[in-house]
C-alpha atoms as a PDB file:
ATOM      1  CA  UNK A   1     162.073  42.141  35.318  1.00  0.00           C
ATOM      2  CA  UNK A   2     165.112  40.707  33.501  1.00  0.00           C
ATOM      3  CA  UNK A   3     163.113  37.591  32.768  1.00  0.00           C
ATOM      4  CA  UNK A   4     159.895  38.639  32.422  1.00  0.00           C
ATOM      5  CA  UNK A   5     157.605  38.956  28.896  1.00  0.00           C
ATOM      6  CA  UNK A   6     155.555  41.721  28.313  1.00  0.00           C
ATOM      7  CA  UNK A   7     152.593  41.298  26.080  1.00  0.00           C
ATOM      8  CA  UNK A   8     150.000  43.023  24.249  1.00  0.00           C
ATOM      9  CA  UNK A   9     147.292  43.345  21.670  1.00  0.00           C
ATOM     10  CA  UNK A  10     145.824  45.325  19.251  1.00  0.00           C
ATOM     11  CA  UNK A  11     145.436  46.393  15.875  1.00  0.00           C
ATOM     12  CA  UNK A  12     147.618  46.755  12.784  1.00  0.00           C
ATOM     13  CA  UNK A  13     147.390  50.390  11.790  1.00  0.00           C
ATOM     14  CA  UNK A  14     150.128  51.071   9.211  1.00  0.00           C
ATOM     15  CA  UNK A  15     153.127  48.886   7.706  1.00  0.00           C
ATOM     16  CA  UNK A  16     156.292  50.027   6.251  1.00  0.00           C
ATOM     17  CA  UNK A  17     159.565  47.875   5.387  1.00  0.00           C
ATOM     18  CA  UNK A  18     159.092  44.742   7.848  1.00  0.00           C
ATOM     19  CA  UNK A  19     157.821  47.052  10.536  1.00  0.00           C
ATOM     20  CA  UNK A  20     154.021  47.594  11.543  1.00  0.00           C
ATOM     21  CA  UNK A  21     152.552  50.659  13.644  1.00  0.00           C
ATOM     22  CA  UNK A  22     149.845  49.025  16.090  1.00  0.00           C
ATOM     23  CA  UNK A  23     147.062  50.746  17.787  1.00  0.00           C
ATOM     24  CA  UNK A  24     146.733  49.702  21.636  1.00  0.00           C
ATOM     25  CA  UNK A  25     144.114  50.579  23.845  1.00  0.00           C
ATOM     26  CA  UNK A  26     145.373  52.316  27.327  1.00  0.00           C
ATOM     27  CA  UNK A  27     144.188  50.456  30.086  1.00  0.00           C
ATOM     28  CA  UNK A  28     144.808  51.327  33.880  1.00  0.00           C
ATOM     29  CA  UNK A  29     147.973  49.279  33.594  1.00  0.00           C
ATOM     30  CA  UNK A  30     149.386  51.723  31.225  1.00  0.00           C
ATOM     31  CA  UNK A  31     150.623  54.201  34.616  1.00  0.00           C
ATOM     32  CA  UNK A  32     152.535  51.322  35.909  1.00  0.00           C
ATOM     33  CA  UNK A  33     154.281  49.516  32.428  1.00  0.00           C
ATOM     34  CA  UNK A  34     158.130  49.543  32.249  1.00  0.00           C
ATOM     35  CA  UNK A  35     157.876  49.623  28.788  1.00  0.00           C
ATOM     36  CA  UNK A  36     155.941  53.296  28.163  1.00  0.00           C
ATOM     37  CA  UNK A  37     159.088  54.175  26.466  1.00  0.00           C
ATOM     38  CA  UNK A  38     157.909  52.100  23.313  1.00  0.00           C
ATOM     39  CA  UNK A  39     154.518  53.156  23.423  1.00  0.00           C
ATOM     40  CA  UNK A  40     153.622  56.961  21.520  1.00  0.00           C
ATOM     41  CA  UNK A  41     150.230  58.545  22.841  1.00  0.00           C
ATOM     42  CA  UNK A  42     147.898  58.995  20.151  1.00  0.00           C
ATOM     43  CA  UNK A  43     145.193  61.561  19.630  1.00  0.00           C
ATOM     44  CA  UNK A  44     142.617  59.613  21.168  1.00  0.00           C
ATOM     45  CA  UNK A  45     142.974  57.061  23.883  1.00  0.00           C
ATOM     46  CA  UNK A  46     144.951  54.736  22.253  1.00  0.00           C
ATOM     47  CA  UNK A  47     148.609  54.085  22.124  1.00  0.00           C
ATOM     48  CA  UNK A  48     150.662  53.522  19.281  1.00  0.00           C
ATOM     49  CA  UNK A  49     153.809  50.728  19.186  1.00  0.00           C
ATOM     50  CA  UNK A  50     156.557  50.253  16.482  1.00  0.00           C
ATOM     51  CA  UNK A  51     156.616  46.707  16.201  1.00  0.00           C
ATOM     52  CA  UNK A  52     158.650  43.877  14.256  1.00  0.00           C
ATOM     53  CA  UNK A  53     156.685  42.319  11.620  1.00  0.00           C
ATOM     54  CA  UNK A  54     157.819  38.856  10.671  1.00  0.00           C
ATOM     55  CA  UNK A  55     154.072  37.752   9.382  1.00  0.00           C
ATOM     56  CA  UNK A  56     153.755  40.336   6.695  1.00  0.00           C
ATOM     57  CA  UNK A  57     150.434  41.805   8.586  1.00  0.00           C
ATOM     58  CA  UNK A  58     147.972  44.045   6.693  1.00  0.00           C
ATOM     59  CA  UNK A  59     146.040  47.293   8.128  1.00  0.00           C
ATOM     60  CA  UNK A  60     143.093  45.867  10.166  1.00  0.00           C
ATOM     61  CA  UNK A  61     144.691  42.552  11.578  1.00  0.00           C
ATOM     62  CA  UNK A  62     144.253  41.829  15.214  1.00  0.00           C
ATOM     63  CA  UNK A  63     147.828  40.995  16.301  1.00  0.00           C
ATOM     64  CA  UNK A  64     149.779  40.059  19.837  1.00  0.00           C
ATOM     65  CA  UNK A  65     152.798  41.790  20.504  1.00  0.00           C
ATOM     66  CA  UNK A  66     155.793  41.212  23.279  1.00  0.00           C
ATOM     67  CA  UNK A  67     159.136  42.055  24.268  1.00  0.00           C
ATOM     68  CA  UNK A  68     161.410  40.669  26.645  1.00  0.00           C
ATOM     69  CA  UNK A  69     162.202  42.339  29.738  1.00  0.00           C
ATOM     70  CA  UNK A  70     165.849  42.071  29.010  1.00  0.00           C
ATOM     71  CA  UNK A  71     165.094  44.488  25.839  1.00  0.00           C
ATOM     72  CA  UNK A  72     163.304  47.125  28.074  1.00  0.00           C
ATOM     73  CA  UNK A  73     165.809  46.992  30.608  1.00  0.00           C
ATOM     74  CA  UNK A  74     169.042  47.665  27.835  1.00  0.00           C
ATOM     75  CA  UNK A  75     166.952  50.343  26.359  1.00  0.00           C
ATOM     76  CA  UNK A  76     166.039  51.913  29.698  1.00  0.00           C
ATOM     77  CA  UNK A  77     170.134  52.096  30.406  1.00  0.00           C
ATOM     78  CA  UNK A  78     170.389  53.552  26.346  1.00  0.00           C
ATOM     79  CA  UNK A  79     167.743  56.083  27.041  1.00  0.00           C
ATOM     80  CA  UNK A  80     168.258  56.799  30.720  1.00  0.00           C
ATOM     81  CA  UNK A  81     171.293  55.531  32.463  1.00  0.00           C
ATOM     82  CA  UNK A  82     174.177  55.973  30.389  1.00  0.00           C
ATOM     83  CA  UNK A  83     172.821  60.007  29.621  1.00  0.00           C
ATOM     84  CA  UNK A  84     173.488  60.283  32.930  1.00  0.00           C
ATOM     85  CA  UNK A  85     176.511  58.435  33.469  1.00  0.00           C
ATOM     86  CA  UNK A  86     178.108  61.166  30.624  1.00  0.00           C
ATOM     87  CA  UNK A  87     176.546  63.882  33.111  1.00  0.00           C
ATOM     88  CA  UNK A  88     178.337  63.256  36.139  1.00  0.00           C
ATOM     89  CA  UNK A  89     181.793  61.966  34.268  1.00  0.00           C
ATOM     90  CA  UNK A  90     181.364  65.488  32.288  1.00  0.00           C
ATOM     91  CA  UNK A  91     181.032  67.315  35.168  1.00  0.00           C
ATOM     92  CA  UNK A  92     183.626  65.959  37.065  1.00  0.00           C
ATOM     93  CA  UNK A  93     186.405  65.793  34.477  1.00  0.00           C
ATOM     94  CA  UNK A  94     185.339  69.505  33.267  1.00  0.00           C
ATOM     95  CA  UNK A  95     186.403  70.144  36.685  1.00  0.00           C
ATOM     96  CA  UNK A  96     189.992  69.004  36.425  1.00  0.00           C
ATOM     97  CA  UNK A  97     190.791  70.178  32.200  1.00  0.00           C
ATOM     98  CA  UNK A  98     189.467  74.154  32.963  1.00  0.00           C
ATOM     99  CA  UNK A  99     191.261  76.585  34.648  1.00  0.00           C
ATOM    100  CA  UNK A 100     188.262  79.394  34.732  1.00  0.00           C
ATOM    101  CA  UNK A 101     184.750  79.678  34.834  1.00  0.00           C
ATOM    102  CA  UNK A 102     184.836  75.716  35.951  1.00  0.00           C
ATOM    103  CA  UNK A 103     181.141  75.292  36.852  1.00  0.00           C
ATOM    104  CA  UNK A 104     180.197  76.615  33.410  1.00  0.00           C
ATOM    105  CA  UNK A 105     182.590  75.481  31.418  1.00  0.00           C
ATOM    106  CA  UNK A 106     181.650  71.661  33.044  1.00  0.00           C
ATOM    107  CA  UNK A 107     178.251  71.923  32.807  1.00  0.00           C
ATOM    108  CA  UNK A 108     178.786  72.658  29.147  1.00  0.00           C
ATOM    109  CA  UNK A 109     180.918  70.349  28.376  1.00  0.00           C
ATOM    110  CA  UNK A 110     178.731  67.934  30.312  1.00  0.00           C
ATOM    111  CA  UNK A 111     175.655  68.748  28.169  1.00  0.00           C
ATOM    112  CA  UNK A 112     177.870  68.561  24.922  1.00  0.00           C
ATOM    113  CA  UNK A 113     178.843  65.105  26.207  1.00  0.00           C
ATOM    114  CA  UNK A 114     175.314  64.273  26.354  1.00  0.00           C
ATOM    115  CA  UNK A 115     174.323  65.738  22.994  1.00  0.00           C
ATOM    116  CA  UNK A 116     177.028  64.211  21.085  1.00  0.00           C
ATOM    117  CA  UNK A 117     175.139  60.886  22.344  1.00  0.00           C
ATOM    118  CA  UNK A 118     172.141  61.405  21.437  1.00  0.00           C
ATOM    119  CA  UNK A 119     173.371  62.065  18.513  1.00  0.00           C
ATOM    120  CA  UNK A 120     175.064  58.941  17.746  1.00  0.00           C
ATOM    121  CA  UNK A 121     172.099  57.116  19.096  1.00  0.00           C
ATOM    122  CA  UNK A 122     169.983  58.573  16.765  1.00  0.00           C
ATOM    123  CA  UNK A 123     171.850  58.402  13.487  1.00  0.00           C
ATOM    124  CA  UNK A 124     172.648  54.529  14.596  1.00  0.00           C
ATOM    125  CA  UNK A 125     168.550  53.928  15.266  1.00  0.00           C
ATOM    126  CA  UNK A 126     167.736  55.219  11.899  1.00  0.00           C
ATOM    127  CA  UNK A 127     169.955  53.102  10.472  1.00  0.00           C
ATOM    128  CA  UNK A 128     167.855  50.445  12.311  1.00  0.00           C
ATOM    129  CA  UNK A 129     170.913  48.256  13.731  1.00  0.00           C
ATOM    130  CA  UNK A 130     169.468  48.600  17.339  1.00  0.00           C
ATOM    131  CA  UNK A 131     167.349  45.183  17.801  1.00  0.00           C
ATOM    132  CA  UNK A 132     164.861  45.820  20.216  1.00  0.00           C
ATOM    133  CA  UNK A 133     161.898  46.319  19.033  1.00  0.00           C
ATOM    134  CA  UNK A 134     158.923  44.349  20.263  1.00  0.00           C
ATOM    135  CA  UNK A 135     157.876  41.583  17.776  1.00  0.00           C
ATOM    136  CA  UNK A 136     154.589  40.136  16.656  1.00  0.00           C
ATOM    137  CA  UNK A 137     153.731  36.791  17.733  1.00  0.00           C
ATOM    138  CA  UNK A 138     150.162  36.003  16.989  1.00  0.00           C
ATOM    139  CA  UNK A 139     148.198  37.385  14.331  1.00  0.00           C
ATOM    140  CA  UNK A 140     144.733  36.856  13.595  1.00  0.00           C
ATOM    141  CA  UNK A 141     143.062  38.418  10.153  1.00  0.00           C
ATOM    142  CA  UNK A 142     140.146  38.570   9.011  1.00  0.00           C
ATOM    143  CA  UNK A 143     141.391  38.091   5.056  1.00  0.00           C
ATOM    144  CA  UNK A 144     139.462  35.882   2.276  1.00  0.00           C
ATOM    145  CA  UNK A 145     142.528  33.948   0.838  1.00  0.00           C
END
């Protein structure tokens, strides 16, 4: 998976500040993709994906998007694995620092642990310093230049 590229097309839906919403069709694959933690259901469907958008696309272009597997599998360990890390250490070292009520007093300070990350994740992905996005590679449009 670490080597692997995953790609994709679809449609340009929106673009805002070097970054382009595309519409994707589900397919049966969809069940089975690694990287459903990029993709937002829609309303119909469709899936949408937050792309890169080095071309400058416009609403309506047919585009190819992929990401790495390396990228899925650092934000899998963002998203999934280091949540859970915080769990156990929480637990376990809210065992040793309280002298009363330790199951409750861990599991809170546990879950405070894991708050306080997400936290911090968030405020540094809206600051958009986290670089894995998939990109756009191929774009075709149907403009008269």
């Amino acid at each position: 998976m670490y080597s692997e590229e995953l790609v994709e097309e679809g449609f340009v839906k929106t673009v805002s500040n070097g970054f382009a919403e595309i519409l994707i069709s589900n397919s049966d694959k969809c069940e089975e993709c690694t990287a459903k933690i990029y993709c937002k259901p829609g309303d119909s469907s469709d899936r949408t994906l937050i792309v890169k958008d080095p071309y400058g696309v416009l609403p309506g272009d047919k585009v190819r998007v992929s990401i790495s597997g390396s990228k899925i599998l650092f934000t899998s360990i963002f998203i999934y694995g280091i949540p859970l890390l915080l769990l156990i250490i929480g637990i376990l070292l809210g065992y040793e620092i309280f002298l009363q009520d330790k199951e409750l007093n861990s599991t809170l300070f546990a879950f405070s642990l894991v708050f306080l990350y997400g936290v911090i994740i968030y405020i540094v992905t809206q600051k958009r310093k986290v670089n894995s996005y998939p990109v756009i590679t191929f774009v075709s449009s149907n403009r008269n230049n």
